[in-house]
PDB file of N, CA and C in Angstrom:
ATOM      1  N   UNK A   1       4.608  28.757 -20.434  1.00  0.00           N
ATOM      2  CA  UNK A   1       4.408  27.404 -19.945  1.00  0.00           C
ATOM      3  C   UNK A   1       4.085  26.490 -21.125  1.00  0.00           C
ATOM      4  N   UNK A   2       4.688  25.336 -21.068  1.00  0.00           N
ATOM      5  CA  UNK A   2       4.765  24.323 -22.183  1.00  0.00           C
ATOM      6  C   UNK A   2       3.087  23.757 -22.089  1.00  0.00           C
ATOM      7  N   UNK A   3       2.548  23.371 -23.402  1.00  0.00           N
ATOM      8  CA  UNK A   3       1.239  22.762 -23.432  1.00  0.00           C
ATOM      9  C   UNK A   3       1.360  21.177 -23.247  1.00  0.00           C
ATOM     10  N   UNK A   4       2.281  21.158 -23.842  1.00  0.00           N
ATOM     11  CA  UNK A   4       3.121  19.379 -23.676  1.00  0.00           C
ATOM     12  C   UNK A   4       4.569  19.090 -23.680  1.00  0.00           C
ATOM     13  N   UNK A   5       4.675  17.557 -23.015  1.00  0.00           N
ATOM     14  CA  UNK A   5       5.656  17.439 -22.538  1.00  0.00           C
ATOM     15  C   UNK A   5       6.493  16.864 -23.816  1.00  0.00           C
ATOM     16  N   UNK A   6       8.121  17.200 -23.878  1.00  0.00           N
ATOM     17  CA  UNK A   6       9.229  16.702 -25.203  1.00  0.00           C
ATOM     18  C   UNK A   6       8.429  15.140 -25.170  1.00  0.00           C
ATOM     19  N   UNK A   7       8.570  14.731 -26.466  1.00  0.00           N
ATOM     20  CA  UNK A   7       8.451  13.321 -26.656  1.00  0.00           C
ATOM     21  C   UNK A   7       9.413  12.651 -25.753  1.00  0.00           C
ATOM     22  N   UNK A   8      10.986  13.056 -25.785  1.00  0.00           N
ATOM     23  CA  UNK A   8      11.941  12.326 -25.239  1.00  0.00           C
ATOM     24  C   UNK A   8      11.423  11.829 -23.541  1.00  0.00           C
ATOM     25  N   UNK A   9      10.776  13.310 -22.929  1.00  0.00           N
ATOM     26  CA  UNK A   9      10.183  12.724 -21.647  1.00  0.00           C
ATOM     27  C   UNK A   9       9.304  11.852 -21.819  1.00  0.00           C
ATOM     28  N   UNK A  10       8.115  12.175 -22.409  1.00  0.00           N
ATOM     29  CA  UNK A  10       7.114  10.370 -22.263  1.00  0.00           C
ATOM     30  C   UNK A  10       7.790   9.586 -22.687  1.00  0.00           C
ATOM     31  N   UNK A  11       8.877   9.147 -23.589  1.00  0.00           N
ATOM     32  CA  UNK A  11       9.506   7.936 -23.915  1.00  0.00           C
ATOM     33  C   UNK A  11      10.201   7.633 -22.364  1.00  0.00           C
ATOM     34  N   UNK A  12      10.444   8.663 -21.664  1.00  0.00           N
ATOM     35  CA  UNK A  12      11.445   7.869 -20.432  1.00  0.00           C
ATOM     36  C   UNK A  12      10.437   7.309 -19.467  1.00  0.00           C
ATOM     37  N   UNK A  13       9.283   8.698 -19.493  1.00  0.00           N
ATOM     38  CA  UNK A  13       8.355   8.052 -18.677  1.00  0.00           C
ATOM     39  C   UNK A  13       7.321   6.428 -18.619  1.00  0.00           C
ATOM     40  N   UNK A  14       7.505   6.386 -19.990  1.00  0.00           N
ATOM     41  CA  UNK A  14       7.257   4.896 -20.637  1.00  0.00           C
ATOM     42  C   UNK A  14       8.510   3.799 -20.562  1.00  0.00           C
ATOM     43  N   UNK A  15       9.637   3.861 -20.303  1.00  0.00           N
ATOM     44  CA  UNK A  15      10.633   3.353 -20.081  1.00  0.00           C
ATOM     45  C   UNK A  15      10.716   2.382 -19.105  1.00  0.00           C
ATOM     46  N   UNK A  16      10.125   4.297 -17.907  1.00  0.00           N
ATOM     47  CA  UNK A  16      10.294   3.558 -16.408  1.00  0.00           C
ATOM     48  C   UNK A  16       8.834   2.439 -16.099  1.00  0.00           C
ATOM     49  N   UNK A  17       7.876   2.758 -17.048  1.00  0.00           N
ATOM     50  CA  UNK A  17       6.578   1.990 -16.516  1.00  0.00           C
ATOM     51  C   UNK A  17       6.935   0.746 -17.313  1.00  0.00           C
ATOM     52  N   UNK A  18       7.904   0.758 -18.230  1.00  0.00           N
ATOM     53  CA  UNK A  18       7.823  -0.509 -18.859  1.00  0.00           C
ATOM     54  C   UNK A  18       6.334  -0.723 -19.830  1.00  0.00           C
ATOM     55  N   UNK A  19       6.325   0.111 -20.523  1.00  0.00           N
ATOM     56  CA  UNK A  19       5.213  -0.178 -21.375  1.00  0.00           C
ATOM     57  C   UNK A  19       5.693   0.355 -23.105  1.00  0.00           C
ATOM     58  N   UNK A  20       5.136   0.091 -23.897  1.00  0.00           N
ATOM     59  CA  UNK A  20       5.624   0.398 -25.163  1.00  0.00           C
ATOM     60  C   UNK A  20       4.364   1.614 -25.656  1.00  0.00           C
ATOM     61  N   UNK A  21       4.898   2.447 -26.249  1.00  0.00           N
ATOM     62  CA  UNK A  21       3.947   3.591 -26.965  1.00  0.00           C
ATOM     63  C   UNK A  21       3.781   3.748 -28.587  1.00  0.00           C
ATOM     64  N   UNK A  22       2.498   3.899 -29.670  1.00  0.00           N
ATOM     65  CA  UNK A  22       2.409   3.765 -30.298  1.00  0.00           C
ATOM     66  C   UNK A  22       3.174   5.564 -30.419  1.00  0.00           C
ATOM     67  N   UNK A  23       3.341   5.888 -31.856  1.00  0.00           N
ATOM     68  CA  UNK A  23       3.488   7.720 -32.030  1.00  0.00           C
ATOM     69  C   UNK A  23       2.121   8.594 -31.397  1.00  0.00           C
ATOM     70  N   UNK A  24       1.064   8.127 -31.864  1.00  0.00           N
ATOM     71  CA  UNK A  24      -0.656   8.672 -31.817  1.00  0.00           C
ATOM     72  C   UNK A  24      -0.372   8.703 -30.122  1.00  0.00           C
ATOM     73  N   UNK A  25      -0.227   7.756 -29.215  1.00  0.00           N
ATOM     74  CA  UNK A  25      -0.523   7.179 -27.654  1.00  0.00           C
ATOM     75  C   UNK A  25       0.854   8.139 -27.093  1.00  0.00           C
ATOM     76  N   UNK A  26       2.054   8.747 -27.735  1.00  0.00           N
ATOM     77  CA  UNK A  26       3.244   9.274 -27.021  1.00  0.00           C
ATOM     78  C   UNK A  26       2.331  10.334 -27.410  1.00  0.00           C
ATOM     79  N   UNK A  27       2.026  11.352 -28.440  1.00  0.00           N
ATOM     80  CA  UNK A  27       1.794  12.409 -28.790  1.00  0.00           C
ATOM     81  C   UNK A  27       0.176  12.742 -27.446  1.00  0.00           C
ATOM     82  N   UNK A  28      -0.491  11.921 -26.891  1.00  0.00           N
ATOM     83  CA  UNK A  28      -1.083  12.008 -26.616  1.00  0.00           C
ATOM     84  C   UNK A  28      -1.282  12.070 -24.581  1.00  0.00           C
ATOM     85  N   UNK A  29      -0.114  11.311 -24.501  1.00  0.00           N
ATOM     86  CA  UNK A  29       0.319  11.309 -23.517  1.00  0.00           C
ATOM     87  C   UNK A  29       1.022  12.176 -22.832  1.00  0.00           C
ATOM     88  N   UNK A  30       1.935  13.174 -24.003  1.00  0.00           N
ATOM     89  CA  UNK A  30       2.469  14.432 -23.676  1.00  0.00           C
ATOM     90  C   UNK A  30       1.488  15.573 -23.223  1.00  0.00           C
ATOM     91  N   UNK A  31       0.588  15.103 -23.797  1.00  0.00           N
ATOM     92  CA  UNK A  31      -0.195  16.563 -23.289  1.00  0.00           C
ATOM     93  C   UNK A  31      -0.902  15.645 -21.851  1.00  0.00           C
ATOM     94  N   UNK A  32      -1.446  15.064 -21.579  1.00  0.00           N
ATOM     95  CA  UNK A  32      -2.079  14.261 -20.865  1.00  0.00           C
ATOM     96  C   UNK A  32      -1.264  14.419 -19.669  1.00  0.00           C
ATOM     97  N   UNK A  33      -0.048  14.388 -19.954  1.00  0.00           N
ATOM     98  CA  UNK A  33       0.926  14.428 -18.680  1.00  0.00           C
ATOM     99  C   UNK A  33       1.302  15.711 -17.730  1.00  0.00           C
ATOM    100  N   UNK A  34       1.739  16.597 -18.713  1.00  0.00           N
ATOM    101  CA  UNK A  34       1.588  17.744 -18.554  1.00  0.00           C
ATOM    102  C   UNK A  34       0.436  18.437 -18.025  1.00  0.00           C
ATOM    103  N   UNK A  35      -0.741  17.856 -18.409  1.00  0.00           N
ATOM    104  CA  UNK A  35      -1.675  18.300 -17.371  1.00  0.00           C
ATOM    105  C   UNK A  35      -1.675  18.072 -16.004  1.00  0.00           C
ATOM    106  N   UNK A  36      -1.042  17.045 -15.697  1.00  0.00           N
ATOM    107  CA  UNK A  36      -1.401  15.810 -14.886  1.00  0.00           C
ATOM    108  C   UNK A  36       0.058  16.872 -13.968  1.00  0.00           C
ATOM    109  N   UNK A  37       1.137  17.019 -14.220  1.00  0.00           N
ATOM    110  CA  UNK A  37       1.991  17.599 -13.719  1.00  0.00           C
ATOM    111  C   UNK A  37       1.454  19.589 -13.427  1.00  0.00           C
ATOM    112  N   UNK A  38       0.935  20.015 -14.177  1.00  0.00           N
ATOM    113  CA  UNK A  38      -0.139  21.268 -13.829  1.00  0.00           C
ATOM    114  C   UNK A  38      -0.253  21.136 -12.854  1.00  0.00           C
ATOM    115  N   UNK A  39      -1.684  20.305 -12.618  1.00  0.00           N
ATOM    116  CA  UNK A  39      -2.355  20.225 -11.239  1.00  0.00           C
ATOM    117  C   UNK A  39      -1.452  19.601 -10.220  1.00  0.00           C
ATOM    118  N   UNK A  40      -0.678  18.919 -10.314  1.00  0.00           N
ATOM    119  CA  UNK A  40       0.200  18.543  -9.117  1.00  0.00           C
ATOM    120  C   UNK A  40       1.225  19.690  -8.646  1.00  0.00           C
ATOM    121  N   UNK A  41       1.383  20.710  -9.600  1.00  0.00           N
ATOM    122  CA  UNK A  41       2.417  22.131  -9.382  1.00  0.00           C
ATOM    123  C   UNK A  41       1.418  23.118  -8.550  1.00  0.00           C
ATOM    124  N   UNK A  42      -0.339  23.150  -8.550  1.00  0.00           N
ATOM    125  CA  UNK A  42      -0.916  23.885  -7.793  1.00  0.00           C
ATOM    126  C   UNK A  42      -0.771  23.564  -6.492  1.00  0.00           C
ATOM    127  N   UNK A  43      -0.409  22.448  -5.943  1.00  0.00           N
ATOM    128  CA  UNK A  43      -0.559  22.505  -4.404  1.00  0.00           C
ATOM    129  C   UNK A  43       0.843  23.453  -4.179  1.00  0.00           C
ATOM    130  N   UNK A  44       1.682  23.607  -4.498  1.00  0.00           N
ATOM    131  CA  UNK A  44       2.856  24.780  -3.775  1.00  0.00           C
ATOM    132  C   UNK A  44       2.267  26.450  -3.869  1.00  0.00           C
ATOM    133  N   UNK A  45       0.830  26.506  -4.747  1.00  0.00           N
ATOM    134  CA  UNK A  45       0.458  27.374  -4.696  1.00  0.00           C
ATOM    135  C   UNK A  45      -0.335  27.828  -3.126  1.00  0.00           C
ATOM    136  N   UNK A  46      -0.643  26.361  -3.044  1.00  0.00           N
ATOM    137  CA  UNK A  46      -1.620  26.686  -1.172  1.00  0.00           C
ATOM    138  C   UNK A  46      -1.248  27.224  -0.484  1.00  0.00           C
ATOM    139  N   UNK A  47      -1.694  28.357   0.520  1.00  0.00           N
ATOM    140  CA  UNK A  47      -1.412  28.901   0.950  1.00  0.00           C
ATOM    141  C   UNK A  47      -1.084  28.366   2.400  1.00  0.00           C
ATOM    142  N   UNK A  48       0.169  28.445   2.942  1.00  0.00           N
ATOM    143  CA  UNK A  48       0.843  27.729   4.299  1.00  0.00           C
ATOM    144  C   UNK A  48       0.945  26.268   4.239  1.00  0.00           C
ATOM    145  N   UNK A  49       0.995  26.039   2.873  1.00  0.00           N
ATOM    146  CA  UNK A  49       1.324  24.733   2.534  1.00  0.00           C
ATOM    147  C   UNK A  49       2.718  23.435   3.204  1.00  0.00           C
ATOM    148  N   UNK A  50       3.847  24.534   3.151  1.00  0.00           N
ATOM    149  CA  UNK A  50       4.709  24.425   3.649  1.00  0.00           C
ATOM    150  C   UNK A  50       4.999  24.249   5.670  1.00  0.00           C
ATOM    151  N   UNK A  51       4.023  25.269   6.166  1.00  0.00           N
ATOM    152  CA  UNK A  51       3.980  24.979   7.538  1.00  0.00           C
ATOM    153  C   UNK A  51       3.800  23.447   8.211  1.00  0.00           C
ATOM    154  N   UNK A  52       3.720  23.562   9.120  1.00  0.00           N
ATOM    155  CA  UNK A  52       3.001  22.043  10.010  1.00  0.00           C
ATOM    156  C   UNK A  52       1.933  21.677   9.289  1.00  0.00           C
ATOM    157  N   UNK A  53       1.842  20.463   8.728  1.00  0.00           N
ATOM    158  CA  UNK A  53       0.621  19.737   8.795  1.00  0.00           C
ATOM    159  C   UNK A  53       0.298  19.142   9.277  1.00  0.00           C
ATOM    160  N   UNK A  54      -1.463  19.304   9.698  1.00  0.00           N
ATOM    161  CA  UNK A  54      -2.160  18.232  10.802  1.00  0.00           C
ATOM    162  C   UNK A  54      -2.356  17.210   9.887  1.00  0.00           C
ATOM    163  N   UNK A  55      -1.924  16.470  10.843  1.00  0.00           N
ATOM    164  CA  UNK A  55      -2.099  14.518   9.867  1.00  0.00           C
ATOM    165  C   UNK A  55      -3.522  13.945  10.750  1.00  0.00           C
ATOM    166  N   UNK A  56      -3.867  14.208  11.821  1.00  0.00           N
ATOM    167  CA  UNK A  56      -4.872  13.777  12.479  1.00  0.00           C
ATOM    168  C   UNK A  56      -5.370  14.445  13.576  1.00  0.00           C
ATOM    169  N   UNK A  57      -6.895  14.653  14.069  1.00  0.00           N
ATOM    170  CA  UNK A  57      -6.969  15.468  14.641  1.00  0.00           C
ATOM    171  C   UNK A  57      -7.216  15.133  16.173  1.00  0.00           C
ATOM    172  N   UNK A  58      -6.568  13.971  16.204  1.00  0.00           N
ATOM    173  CA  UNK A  58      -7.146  13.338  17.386  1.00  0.00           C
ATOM    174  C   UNK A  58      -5.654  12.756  18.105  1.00  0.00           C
ATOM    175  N   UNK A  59      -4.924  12.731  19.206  1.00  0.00           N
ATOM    176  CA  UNK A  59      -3.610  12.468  19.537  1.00  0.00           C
ATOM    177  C   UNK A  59      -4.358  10.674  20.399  1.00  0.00           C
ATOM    178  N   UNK A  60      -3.857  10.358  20.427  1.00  0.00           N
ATOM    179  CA  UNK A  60      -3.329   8.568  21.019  1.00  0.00           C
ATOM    180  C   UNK A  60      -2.463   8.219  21.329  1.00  0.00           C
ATOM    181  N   UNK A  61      -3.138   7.677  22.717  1.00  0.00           N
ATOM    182  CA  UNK A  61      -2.202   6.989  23.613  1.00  0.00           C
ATOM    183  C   UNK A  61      -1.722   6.073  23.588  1.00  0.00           C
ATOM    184  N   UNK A  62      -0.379   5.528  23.495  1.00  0.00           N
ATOM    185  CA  UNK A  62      -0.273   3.868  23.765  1.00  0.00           C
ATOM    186  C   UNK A  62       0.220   3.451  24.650  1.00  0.00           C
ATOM    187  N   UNK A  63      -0.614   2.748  25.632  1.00  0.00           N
ATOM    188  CA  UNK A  63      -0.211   2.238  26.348  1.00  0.00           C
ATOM    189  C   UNK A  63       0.015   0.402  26.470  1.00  0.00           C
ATOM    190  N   UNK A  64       1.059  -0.312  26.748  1.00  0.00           N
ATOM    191  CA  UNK A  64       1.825  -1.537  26.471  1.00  0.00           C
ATOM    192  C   UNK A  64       1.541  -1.961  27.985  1.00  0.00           C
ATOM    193  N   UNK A  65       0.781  -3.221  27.654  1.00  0.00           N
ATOM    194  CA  UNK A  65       1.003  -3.968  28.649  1.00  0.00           C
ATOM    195  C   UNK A  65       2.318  -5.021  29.408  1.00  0.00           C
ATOM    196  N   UNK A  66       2.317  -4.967  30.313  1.00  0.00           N
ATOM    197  CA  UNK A  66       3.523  -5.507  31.026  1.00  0.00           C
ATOM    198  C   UNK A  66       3.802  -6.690  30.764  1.00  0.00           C
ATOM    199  N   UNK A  67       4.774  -7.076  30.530  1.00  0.00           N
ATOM    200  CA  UNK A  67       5.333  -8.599  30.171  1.00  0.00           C
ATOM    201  C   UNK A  67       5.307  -9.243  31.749  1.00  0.00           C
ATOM    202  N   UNK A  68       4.442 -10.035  31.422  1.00  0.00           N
ATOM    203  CA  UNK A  68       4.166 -11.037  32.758  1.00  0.00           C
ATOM    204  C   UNK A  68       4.527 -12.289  32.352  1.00  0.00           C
ATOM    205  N   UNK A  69       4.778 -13.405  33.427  1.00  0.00           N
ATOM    206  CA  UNK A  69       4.979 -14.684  33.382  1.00  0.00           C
ATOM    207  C   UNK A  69       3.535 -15.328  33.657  1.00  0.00           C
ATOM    208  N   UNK A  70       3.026 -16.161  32.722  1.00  0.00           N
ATOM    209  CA  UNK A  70       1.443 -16.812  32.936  1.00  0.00           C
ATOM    210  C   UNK A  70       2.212 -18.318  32.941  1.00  0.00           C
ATOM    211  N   UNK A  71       0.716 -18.938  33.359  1.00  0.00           N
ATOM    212  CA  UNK A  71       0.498 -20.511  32.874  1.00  0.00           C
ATOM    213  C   UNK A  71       0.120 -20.800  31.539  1.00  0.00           C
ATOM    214  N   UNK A  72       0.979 -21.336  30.989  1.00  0.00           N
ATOM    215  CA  UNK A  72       0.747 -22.205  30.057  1.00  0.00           C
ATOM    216  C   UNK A  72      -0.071 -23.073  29.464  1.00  0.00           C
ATOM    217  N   UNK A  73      -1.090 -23.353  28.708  1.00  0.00           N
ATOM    218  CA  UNK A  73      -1.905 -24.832  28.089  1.00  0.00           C
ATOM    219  C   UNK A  73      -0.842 -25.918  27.925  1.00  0.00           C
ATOM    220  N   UNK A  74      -0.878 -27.051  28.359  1.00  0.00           N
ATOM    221  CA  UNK A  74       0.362 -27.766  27.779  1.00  0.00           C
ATOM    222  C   UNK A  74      -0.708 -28.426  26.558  1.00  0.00           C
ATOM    223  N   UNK A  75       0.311 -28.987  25.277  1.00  0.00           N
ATOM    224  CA  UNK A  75      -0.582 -29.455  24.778  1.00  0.00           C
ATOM    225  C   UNK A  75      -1.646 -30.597  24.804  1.00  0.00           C
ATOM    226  N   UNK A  76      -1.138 -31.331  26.102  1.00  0.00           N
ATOM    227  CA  UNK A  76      -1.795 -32.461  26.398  1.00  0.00           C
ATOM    228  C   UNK A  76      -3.381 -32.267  27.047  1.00  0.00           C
ATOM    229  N   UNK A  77      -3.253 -31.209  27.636  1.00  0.00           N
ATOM    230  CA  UNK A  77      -4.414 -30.406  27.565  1.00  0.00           C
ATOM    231  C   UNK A  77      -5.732 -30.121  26.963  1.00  0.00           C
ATOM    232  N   UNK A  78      -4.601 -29.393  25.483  1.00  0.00           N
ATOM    233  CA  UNK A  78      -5.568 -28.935  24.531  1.00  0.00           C
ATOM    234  C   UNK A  78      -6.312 -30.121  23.972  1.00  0.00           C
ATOM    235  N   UNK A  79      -5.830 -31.093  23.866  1.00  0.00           N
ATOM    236  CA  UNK A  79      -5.839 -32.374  22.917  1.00  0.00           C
ATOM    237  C   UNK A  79      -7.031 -33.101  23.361  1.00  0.00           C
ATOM    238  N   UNK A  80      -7.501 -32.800  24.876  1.00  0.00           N
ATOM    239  CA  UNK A  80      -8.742 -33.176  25.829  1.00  0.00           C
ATOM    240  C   UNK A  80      -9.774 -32.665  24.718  1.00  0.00           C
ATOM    241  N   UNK A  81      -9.821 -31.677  24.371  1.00  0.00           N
ATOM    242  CA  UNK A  81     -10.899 -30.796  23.504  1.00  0.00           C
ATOM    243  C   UNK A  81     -11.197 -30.850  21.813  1.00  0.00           C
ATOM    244  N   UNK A  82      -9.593 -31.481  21.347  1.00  0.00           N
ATOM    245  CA  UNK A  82     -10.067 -31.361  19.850  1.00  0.00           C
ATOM    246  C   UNK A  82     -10.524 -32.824  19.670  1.00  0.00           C
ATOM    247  N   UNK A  83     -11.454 -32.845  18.449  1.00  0.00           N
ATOM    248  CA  UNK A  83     -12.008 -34.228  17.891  1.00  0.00           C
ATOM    249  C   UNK A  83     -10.696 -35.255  17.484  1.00  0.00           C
ATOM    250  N   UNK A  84      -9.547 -34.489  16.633  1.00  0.00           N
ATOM    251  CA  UNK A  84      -8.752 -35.873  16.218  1.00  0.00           C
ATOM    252  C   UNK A  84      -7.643 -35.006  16.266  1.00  0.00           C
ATOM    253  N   UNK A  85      -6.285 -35.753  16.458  1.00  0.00           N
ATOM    254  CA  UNK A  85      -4.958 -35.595  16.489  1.00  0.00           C
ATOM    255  C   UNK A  85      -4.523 -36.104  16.102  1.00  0.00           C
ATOM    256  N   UNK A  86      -3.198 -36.079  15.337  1.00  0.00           N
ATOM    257  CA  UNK A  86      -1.988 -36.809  15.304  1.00  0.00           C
ATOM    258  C   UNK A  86      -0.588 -36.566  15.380  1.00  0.00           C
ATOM    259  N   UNK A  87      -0.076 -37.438  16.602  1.00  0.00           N
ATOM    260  CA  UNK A  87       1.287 -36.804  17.113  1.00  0.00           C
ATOM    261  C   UNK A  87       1.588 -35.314  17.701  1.00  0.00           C
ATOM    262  N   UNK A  88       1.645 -34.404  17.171  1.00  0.00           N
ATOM    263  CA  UNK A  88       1.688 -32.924  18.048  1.00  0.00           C
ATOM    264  C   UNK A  88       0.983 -32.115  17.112  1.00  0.00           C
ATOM    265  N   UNK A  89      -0.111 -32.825  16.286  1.00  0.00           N
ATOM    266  CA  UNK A  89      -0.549 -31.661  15.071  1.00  0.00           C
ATOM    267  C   UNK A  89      -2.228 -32.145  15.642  1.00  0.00           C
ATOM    268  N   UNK A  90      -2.877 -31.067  15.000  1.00  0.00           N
ATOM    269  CA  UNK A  90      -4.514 -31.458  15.030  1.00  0.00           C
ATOM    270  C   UNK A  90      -4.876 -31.552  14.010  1.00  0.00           C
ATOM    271  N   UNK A  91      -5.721 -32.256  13.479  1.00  0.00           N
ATOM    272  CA  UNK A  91      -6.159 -32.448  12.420  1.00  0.00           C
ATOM    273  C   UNK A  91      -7.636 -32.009  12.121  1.00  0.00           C
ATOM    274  N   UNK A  92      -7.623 -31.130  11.070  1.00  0.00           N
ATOM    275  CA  UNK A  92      -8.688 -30.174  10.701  1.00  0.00           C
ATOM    276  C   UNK A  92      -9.290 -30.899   8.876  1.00  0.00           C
ATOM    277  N   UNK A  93     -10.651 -30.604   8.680  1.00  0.00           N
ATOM    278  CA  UNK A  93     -11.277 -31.185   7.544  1.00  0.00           C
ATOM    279  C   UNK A  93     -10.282 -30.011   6.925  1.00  0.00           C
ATOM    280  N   UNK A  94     -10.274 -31.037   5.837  1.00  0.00           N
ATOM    281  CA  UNK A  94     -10.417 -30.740   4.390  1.00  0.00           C
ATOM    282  C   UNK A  94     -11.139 -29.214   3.695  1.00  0.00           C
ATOM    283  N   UNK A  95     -10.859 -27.961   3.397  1.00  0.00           N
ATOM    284  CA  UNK A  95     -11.482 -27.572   2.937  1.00  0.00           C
ATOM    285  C   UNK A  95     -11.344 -26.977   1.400  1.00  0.00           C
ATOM    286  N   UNK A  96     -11.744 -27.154   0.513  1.00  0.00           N
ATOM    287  CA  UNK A  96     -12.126 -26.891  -0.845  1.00  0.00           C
ATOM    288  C   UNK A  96     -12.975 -26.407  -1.365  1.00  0.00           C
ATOM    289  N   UNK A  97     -12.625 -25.087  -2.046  1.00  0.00           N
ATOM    290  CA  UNK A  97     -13.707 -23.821  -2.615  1.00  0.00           C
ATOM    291  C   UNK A  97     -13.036 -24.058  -4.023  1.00  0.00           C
ATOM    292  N   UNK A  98     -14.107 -24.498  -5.011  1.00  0.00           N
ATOM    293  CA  UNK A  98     -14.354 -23.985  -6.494  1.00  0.00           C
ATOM    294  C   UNK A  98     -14.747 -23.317  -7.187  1.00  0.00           C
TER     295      UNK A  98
END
């Protein structure tokens, strides 16, 4: 098993992130990576890894309520209740956070 990864791979892997590598930061990254790919190769070691996995241990119901026909607010309505309007809009303060 390799201790680190070819330079040519961290250069691609730096490619795809779009970042630039000094020699010291590639040389360093090869091994760094390779670790990093190690521990991600132990989970096929788990045992029944491959079987069903439980994603949650709890099942849910959904239930959808029925599309009904209601009454409406017209807006002439609403307009009884707000402080100021204009034309079909309401008009709300100003707010400004610095």
């Amino acid at each position: 098993m390799k201790e680190k990864l070819e330079l040519c791979e961290v250069e691609h892997v730096a490619n795809l992130a779009r970042i630039e590598l000094t020699e010291e930061e590639k040389d360093q990254y090869a091994i760094d990576l390779k670790k990093l790919l190690n521990e991600v190769e132990k989970i096929s070691e788990i045992k029944n890894y491959d079987e069903e996995l439980l994603i949650t241990p709890v099942e849910h119901t959904v239930s959808l309520r029925k599309d009904e026909n209601k009454r409406t607010i017209s807006f002439n309505e609403i307009k009884k209740n707000i402080p100021k309007s204009s034309g079909n809009f309401v008009e709300v303060p100003v707010m400004l956070h610095e």
